[in-house]
Protein backbone atom coordinates (compact mmCIF):
# COMPACT_ATOMS: atom_id res chain seq x y z
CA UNK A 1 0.00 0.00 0.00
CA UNK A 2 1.11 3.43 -0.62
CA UNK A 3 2.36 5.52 2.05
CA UNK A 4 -0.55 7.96 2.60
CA UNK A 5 0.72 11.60 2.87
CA UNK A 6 -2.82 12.99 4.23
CA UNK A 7 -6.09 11.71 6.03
CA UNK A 8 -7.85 9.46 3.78
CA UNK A 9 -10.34 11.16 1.86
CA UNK A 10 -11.92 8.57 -0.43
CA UNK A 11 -11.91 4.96 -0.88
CA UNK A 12 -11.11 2.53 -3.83
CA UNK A 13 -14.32 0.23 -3.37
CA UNK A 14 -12.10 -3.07 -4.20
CA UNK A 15 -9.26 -2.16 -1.53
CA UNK A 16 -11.91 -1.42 0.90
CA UNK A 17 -13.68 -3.61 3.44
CA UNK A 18 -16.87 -3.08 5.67
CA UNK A 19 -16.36 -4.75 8.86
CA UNK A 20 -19.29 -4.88 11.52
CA UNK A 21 -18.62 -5.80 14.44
CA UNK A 22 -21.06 -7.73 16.97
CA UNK A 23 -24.39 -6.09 15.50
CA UNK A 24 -26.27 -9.30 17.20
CA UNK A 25 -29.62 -9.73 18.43
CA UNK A 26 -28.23 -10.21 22.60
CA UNK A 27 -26.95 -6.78 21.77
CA UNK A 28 -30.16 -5.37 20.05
CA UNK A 29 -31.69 -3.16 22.48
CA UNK A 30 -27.87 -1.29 23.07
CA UNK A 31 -27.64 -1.09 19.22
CA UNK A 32 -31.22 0.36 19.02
CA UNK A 33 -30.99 2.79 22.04
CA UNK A 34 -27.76 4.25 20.02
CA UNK A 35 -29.37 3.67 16.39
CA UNK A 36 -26.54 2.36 14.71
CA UNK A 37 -28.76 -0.39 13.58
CA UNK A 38 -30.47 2.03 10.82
CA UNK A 39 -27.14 3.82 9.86
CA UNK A 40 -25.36 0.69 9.15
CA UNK A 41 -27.78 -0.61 7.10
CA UNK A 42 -27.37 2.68 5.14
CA UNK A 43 -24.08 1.70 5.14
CA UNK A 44 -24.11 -1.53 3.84
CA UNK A 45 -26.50 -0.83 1.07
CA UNK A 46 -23.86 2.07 0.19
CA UNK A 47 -20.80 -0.67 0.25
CA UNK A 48 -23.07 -3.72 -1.54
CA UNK A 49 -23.40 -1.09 -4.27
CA UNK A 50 -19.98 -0.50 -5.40
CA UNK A 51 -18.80 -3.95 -4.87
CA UNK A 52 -17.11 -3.09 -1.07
CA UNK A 53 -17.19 -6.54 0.72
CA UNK A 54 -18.80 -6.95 4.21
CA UNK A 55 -17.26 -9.28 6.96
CA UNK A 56 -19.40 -9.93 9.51
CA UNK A 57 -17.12 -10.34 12.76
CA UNK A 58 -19.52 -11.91 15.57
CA UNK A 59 -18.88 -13.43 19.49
CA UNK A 60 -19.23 -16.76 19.48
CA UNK A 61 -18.67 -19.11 22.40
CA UNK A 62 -19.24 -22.69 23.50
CA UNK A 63 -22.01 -22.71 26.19
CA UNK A 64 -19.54 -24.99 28.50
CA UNK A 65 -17.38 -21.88 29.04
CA UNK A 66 -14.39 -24.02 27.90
CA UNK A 67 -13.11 -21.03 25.08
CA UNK A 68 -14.46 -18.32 27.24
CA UNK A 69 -11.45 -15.69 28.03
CA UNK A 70 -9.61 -17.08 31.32
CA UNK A 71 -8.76 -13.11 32.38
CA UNK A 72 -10.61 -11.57 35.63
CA UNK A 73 -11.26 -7.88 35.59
CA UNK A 74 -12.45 -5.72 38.59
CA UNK A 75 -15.46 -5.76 37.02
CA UNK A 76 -18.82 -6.81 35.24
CA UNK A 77 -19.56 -4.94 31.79
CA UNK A 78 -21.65 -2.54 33.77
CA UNK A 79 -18.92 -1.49 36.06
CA UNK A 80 -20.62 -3.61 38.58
CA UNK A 81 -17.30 -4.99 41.10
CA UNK A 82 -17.58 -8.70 41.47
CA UNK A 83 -18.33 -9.96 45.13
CA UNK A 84 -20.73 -12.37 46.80
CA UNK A 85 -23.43 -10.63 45.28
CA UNK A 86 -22.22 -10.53 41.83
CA UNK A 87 -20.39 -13.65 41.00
CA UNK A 88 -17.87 -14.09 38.90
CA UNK A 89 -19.49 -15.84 35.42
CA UNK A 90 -16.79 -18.75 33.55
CA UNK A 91 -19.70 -19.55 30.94
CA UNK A 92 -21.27 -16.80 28.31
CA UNK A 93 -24.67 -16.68 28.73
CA UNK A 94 -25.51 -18.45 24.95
CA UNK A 95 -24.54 -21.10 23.25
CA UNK A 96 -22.49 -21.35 19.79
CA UNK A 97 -25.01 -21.02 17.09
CA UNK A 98 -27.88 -19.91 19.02
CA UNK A 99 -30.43 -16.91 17.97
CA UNK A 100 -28.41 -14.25 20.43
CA UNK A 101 -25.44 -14.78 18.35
CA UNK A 102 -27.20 -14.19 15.14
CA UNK A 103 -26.20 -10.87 13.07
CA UNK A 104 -29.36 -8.58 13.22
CA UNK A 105 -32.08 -9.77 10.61
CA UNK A 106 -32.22 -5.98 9.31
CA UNK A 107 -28.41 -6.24 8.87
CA UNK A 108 -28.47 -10.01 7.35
CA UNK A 109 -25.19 -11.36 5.70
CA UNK A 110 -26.24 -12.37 1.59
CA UNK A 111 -24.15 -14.83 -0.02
CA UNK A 112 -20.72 -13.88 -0.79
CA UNK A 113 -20.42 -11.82 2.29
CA UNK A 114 -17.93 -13.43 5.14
CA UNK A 115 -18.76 -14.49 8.44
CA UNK A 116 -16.24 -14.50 11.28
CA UNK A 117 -17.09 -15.72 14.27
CA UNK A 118 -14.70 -14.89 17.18
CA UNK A 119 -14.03 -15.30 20.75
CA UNK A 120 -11.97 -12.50 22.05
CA UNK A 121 -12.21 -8.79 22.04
CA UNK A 122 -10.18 -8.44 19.06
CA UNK A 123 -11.89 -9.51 15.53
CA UNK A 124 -8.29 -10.42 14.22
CA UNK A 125 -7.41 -12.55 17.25
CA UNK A 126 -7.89 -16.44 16.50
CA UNK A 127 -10.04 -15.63 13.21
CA UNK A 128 -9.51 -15.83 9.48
CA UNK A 129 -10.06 -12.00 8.86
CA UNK A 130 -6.29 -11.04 8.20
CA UNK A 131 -5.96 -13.50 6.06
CA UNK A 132 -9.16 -13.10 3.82
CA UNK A 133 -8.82 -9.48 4.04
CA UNK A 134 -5.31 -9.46 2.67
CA UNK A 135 -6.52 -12.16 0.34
CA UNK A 136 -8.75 -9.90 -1.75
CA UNK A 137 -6.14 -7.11 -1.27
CA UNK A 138 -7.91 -5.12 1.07
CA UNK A 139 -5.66 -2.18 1.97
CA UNK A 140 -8.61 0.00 4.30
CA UNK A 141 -10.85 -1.20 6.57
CA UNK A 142 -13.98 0.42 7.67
CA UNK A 143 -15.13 -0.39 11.43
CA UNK A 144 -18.94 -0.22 13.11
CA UNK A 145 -20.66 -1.60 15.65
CA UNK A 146 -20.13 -2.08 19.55
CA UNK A 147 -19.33 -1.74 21.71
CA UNK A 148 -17.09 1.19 20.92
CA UNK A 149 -13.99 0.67 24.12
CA UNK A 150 -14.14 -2.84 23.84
CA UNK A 151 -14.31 -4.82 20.92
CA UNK A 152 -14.17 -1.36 18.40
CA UNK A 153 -11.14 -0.72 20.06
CA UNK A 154 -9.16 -4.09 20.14
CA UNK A 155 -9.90 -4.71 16.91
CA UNK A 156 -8.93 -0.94 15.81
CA UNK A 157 -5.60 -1.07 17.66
CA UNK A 158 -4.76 -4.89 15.82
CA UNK A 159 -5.88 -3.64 12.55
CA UNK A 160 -3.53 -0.40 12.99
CA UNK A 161 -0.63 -2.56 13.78
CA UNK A 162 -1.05 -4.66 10.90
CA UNK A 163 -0.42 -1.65 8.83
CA UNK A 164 -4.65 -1.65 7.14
CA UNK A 165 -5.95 1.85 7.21
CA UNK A 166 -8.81 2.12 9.45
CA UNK A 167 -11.52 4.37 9.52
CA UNK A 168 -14.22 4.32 12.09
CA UNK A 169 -17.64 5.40 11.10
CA UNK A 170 -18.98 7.16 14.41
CA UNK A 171 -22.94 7.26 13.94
CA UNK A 172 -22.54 3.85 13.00
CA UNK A 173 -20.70 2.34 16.34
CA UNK A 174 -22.74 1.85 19.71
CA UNK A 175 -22.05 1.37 23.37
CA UNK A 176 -21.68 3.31 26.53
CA UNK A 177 -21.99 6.93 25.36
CA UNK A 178 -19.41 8.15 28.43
CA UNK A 179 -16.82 5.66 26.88
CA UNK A 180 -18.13 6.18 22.72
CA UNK A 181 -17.59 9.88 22.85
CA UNK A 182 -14.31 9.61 24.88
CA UNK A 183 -13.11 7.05 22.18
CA UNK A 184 -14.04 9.55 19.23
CA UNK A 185 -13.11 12.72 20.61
CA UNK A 186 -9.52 11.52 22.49
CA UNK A 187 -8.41 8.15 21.43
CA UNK A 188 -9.12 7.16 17.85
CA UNK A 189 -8.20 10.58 16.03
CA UNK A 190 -4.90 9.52 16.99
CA UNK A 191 -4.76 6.35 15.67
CA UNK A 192 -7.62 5.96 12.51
CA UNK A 193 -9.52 7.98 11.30
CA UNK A 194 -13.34 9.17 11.97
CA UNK A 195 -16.03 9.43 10.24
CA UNK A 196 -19.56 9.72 9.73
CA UNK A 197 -21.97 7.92 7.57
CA UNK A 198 -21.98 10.47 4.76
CA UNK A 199 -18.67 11.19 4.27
CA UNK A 200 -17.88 7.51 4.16
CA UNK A 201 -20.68 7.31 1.40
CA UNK A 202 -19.82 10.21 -0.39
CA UNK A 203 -15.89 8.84 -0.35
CA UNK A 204 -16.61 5.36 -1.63
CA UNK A 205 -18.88 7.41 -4.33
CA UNK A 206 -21.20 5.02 -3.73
């Protein structure tokens, strides 16, 4: 890839890839409450029209807890300290290939599309999407989904290191709104670059 001498301003459609991360229905009412559900569908018409491809980058863990992530935090998701009245949890709370993991119905894969299920943070970590990305010579990456500190930013970080070009589309990411706006405002601008729905559009000239 050429060395880029300014923020990226438009997009070759072939070196470009979509990647949505964790738009499932366990995480529906956070995606709705945000509304990242309608502007990624915007989104993904936009890409399926110039020929961008979509990767669909989704949790996925075995109900037995036995590829769950062995690493203890302070906390719960919610900030919530663990203690006798807020266990610790070893198992996820669905099963590999149940409805919860399913990609929104609104936000479907179609045929050709790629599905990559994970089990980290990180979409790269364990998966096939390096590979398959640098197999159709995909040089930029487009991010969305949620939540935004978490997965949006593991996966942002790996993908930086690996030397793809991210861009992360704001309006269409989701999570806490605290952490989202921190994220956008102080972290990413320093490592990818932002962006919302329409100027993505507009620079795939889709």
């Amino acid at each position: 890839m050429d060395r880029p001498t300014q923020p990226i301003t438009s997009y070759d459609p072939a070196r470009t890839a979509l990647v949505v991360f964790d738009m499932l229905e366990a995480y529906r009412p956070a995606i709705e409450e945000a509304g990242s559900h309608l502007t990624t569908a915007k989104l993904i018409a936009a890409c399926r029209s110039v020929g961008t491809p979509i990767f669909y980058a989704r949790a996925d863990h075995r109900i037995d807890g036995a590829d769950f992530a062995r690493s203890i935090a302070d906390t719960d998701s919610s900030f919530t300290p663990w203690g006798p009245e807020n266990p610790i949890k070893h198992n996820p709370p669905h099963d590999s290939g149940s409805p919860e993991y399913q990609v929104l119905a609104e936000l479907a894969p179609q045929p050709g599309d790629y599905d990559v299920p994970k089990h980290r943070w990180s979409a790269f970590h364990g998966t096939h999407l390096e590979v398959s990305l640098r197999s159709r010579g995909i040089e930029r990456i487009m991010l969305v989904g949620g939540s935004v500190h978490v997965g949006i930013a593991s996966t942002a970080y790996d993908a930086r290191d690996m030397d793809f070009q991210v861009t992360v589309v704001e309006d269409c990411c989701n999570g806490f709104l605290e952490q989202r706006e921190f994220f956008m405002r102080k972290v990413f601008p320093r490592m990818v670059n932002v962006r919302t729905l329409d100027q993505v559009v507009e620079a795939l000239g889709a």
